[in-house]
Protein backbone atom coordinates (compact mmCIF):
# COMPACT_ATOMS: atom_id res chain seq x y z
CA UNK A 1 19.62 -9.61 -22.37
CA UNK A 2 18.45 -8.13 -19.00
CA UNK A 3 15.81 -8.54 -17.64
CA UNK A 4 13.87 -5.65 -15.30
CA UNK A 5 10.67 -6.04 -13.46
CA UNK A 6 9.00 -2.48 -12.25
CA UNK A 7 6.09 -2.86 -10.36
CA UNK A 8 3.56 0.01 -10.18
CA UNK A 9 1.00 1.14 -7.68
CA UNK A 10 -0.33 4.38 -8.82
CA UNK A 11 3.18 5.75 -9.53
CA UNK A 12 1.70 8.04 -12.90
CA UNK A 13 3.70 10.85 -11.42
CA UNK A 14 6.81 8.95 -11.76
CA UNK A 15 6.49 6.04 -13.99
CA UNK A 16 7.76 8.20 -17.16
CA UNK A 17 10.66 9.61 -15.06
CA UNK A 18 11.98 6.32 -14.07
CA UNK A 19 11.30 4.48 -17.48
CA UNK A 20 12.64 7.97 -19.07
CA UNK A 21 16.13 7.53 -17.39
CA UNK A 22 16.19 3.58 -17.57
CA UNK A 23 16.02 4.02 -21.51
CA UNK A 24 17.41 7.03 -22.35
CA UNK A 25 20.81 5.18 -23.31
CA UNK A 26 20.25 1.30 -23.34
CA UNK A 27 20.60 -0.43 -27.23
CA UNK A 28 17.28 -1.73 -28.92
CA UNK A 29 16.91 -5.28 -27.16
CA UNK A 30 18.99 -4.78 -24.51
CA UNK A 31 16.83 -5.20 -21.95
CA UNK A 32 13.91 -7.09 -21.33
CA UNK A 33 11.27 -4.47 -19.27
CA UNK A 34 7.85 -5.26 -17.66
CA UNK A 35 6.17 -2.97 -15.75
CA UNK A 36 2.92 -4.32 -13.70
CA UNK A 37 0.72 -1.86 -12.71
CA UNK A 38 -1.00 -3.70 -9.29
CA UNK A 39 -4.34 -1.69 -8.11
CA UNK A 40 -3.91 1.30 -9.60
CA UNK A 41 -6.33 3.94 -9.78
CA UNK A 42 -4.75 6.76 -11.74
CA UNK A 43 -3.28 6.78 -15.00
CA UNK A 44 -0.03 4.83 -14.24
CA UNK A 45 -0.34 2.28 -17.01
CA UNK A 46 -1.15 4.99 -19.69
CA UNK A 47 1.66 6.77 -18.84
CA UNK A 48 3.70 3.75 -18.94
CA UNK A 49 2.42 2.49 -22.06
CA UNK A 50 3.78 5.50 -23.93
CA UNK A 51 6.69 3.34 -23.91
CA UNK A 52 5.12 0.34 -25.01
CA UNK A 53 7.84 -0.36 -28.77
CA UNK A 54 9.85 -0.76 -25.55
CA UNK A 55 8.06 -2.03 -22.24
CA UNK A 56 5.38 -4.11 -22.19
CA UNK A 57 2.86 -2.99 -19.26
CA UNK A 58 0.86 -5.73 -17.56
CA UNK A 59 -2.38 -4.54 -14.72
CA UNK A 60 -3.88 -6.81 -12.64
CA UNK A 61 -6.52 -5.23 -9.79
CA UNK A 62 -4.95 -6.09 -6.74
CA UNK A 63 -3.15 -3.74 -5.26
CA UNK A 64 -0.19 -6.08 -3.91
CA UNK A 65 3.77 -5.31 -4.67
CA UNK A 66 4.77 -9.23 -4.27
CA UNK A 67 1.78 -10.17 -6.70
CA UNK A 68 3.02 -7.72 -9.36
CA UNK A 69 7.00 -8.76 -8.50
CA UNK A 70 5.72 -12.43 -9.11
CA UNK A 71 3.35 -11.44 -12.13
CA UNK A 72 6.48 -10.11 -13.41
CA UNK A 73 8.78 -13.04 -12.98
CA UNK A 74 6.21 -15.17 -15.12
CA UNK A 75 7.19 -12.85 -18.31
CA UNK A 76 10.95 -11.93 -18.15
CA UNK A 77 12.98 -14.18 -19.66
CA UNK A 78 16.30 -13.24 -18.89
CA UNK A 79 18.79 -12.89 -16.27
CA UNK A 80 20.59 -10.69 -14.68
CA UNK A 81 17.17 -9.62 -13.09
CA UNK A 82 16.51 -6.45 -11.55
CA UNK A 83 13.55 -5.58 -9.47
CA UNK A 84 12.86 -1.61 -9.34
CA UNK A 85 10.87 0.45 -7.76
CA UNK A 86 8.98 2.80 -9.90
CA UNK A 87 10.01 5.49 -8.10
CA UNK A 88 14.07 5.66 -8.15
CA UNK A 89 15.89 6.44 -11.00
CA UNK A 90 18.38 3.40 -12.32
CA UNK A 91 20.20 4.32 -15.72
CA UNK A 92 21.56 1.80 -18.45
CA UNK A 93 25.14 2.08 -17.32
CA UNK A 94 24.09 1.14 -13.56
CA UNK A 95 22.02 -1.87 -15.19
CA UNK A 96 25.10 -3.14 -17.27
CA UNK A 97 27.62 -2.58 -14.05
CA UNK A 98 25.33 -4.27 -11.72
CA UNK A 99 24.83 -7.24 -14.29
CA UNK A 100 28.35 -7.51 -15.02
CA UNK A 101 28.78 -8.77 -11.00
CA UNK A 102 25.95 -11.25 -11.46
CA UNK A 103 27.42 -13.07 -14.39
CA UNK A 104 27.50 -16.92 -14.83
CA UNK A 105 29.64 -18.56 -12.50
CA UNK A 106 30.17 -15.28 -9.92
CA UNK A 107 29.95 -15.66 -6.09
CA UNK A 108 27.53 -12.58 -6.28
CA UNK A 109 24.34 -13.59 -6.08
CA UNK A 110 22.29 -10.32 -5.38
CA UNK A 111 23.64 -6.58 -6.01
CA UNK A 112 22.48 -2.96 -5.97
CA UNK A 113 24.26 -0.30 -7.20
CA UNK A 114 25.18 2.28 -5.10
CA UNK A 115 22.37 4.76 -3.32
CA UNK A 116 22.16 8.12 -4.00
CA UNK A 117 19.92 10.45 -2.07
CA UNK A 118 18.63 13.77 -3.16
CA UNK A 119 17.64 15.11 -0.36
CA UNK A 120 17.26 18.91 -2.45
CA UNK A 121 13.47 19.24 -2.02
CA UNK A 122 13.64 17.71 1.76
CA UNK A 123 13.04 19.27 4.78
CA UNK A 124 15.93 20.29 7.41
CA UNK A 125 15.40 17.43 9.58
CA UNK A 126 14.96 14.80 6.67
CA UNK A 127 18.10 16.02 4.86
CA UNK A 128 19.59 15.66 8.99
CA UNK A 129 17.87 12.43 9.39
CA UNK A 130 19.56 11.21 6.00
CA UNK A 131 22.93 12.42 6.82
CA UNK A 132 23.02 10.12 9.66
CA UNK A 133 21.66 7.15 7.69
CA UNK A 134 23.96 7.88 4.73
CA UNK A 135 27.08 6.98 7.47
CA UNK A 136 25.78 3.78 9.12
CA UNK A 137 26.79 0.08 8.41
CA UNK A 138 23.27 -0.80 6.69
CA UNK A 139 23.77 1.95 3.83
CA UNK A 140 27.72 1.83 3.54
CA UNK A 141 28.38 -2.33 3.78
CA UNK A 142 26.88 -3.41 0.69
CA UNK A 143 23.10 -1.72 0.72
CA UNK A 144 20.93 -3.79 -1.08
CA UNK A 145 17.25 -2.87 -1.71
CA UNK A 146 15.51 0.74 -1.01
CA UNK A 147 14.69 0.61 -4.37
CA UNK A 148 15.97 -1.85 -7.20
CA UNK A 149 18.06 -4.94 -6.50
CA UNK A 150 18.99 -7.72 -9.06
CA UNK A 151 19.97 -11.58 -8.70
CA UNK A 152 21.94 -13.20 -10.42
CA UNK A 153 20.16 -16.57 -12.02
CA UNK A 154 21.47 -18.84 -9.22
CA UNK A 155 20.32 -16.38 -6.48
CA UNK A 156 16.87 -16.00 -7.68
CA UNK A 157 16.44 -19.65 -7.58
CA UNK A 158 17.53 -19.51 -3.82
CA UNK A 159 13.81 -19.30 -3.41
CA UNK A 160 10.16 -19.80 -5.83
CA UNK A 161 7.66 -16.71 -5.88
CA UNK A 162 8.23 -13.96 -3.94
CA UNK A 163 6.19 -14.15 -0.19
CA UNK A 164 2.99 -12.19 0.55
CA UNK A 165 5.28 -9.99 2.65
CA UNK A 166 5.71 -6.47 3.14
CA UNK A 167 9.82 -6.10 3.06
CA UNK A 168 10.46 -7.58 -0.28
CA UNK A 169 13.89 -5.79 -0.57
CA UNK A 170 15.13 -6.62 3.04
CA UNK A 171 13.65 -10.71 2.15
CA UNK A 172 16.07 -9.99 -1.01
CA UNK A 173 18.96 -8.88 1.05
CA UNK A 174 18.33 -12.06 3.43
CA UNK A 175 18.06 -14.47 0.78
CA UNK A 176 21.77 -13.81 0.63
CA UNK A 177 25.01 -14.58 2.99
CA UNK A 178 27.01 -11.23 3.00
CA UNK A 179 29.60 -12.53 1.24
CA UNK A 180 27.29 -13.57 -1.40
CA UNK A 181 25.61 -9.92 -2.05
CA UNK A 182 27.53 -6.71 -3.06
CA UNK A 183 26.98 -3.09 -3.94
CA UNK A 184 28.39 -1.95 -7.25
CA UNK A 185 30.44 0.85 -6.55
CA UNK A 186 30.63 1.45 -10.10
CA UNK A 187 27.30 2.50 -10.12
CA UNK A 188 24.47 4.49 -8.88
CA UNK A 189 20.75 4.90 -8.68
CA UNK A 190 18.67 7.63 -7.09
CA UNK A 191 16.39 7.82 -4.36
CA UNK A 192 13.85 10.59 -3.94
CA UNK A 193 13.46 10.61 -0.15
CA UNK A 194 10.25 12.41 2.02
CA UNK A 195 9.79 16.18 1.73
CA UNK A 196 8.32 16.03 5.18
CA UNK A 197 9.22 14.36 8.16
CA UNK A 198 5.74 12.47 8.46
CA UNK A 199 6.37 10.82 4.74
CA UNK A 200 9.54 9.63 6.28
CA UNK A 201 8.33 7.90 9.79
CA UNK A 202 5.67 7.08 6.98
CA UNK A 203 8.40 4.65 5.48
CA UNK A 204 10.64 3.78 8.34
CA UNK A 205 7.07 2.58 9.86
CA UNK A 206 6.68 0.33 7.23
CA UNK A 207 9.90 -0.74 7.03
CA UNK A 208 9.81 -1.57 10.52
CA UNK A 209 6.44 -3.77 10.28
CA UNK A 210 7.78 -5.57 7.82
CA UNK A 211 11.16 -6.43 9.44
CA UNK A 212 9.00 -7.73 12.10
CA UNK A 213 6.89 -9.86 9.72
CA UNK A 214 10.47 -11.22 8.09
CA UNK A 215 11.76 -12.09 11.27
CA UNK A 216 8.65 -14.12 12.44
CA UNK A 217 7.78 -15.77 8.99
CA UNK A 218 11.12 -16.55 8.46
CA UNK A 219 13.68 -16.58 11.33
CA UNK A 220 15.89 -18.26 9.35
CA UNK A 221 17.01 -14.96 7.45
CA UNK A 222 18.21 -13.65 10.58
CA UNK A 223 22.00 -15.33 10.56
CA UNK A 224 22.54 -13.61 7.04
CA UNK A 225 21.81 -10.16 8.77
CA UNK A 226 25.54 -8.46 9.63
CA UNK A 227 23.92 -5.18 10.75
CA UNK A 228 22.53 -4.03 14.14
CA UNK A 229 20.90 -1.26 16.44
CA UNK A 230 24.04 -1.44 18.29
CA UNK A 231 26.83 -1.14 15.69
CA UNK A 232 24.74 1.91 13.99
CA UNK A 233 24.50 3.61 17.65
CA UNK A 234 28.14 3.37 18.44
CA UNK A 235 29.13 5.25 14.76
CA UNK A 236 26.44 8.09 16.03
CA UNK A 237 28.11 7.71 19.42
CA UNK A 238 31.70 7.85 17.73
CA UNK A 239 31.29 10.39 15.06
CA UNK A 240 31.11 14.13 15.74
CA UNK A 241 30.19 14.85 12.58
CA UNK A 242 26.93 12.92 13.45
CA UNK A 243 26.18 14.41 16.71
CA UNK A 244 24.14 17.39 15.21
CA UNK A 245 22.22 14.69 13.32
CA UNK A 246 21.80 11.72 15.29
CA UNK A 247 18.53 13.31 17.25
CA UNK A 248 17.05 13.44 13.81
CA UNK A 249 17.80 9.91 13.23
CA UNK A 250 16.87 8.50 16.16
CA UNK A 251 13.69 10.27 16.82
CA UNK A 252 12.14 9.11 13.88
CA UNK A 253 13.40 5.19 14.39
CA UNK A 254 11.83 5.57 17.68
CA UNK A 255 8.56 6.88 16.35
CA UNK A 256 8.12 4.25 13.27
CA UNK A 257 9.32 1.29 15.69
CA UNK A 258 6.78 2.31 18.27
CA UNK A 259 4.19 2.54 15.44
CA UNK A 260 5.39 -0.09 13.74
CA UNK A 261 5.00 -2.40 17.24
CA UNK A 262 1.41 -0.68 17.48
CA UNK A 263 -0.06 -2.10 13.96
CA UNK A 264 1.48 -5.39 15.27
CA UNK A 265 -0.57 -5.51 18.03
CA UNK A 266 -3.63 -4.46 16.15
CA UNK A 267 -2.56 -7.14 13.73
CA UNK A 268 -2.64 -4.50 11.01
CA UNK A 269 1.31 -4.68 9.87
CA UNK A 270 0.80 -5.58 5.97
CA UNK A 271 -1.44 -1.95 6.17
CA UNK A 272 1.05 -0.22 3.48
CA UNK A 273 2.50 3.27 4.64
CA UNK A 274 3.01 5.35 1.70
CA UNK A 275 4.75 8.32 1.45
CA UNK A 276 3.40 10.87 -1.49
CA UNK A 277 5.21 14.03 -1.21
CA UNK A 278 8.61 12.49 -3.04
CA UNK A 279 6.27 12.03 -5.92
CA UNK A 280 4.98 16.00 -6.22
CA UNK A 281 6.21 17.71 -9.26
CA UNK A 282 8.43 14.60 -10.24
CA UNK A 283 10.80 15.70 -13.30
CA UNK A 284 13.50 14.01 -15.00
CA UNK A 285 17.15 14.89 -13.73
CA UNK A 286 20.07 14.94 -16.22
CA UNK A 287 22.39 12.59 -15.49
């Protein structure tokens, strides 16, 4: 059995979606599914719970993502163990792929399937910003994170509960040496990126603050890290492909790092920036 840990904060327009595609094909038992609904305020754990002969939906009031990922951990049984954001779609095939990397004895100790974007409802300069981040080194060497990432049993006990941090995906990335983390490229999973360009500095902002928080809680991390400003500027720099995009790109880095170094000033980086326009009119895509 797998084991999958969703955790919720007032995702009701997408909970069914993801849980929707996650089930559509897995066998009865196959997987082991908790979603915990942190701090909601909308109908998220209804929604969820019209799954309940096959999730089991936990709510606790704070609204904190590593309290719910850590919630979770105390009911799942299993590994494989995937963490997913409520928001991405991950199918059974992707789950079974992914797991089949993580098994007993393997030198992969976290894994991701591969990103997809669909940038379709987007903006022009978010689908431009996202064709420059599609071609850099942090989305095409082994991605891990921007939405569901798994460990293997011997990676997850690389560390105990999950830190009150904001960048729980890059802390999973870091908990790894490269060589020990891999995307499945087998696999997929879908990301539903910003309609707007403000949802996306939204995200890169918080992304941002919470590299910053990783890299002073735990410097440590830092030597597992095999991506950097510089390598990503000299593909924008070396690509023509990229040149039409790379303003895109960089403007809005250089916006959510400058915010990002703002809130850290004001001490105010765990302040969660939330993008909602991915979430309008959410529907299920065939797959």
């Amino acid at each position: 059995m797998t084991s999958i840990v969703i955790p919720a904060y007032n995702e009701g327009p997408v909970i069914e979606r993801c849980l929707e595609v996650l089930l559509r094909d897995c066998e009865k038992d196959e997987f082991e599914i908790v979603v915990v609904c942190n701090g909601c305020s909308d109908d998220t754990a209804q929604r969820a719970r019209r799954f309940s002969d096959r999730v089991q939906v936990l709510e606790i009031p704070t609204a904190s993502k590593t309290a719910a990922l850590n919630l979770g951990d105390q009911y799942v049984t299993s590994f494989p163990r995937f963490y997913l954001d409520a928001d991405v779609e991950l199918d059974a095939a992707s789950v079974r792929d992914v797991a089949k990397l993580l098994g007993e004895g393997s030198e992969v100790l976290v894994a991701s399937p591969q990103a997809v974007v669909a940038v379709e409802h987007s903006s022009f300069l978010v689908r431009s910003f996202y064709k420059a981040w599609t071609a850099l080194p942090y989305f095409r060497e082994d991605l891990i994170g921007s939405g569901v990432y798994a460990f293997s049993r011997a990676g997850r006990e690389r560390f105990g509960r999950f830190p009150d941090i904001i960048a729980d995906d890059e802390f999973a990335r870091l908990s790894a040496k490269p060589a020990e983390r891999r995307a499945c490229k087998s696999s997929t999973f879908t990301i539903h990126p910003p309609r707007s360009v403000w949802g996306l500095i939204n995200i890169h902002t918080r992304a941002r603050a919470g590299s910053y928080q990783l890299s002073r809680l735990f410097p440590e991390m830092a030597r597992n890290n095999n991506t950097n400003a510089g390598r990503s500027l000299k593909v924008l720099a070396t690509t023509p492909s990229l040149w039409l995009h790379a303003p895109a790109y960089l403007g809005v880095m250089y916006v959510a790092k400058f915010r990002a170094e703002r809130k850290l000033k004001k001490h105010q980086e765990a302040e969660w920036n939330r993008d909602v326009t991915s979430r309008q009119g959410a529907t299920v895509v065939a797959h």
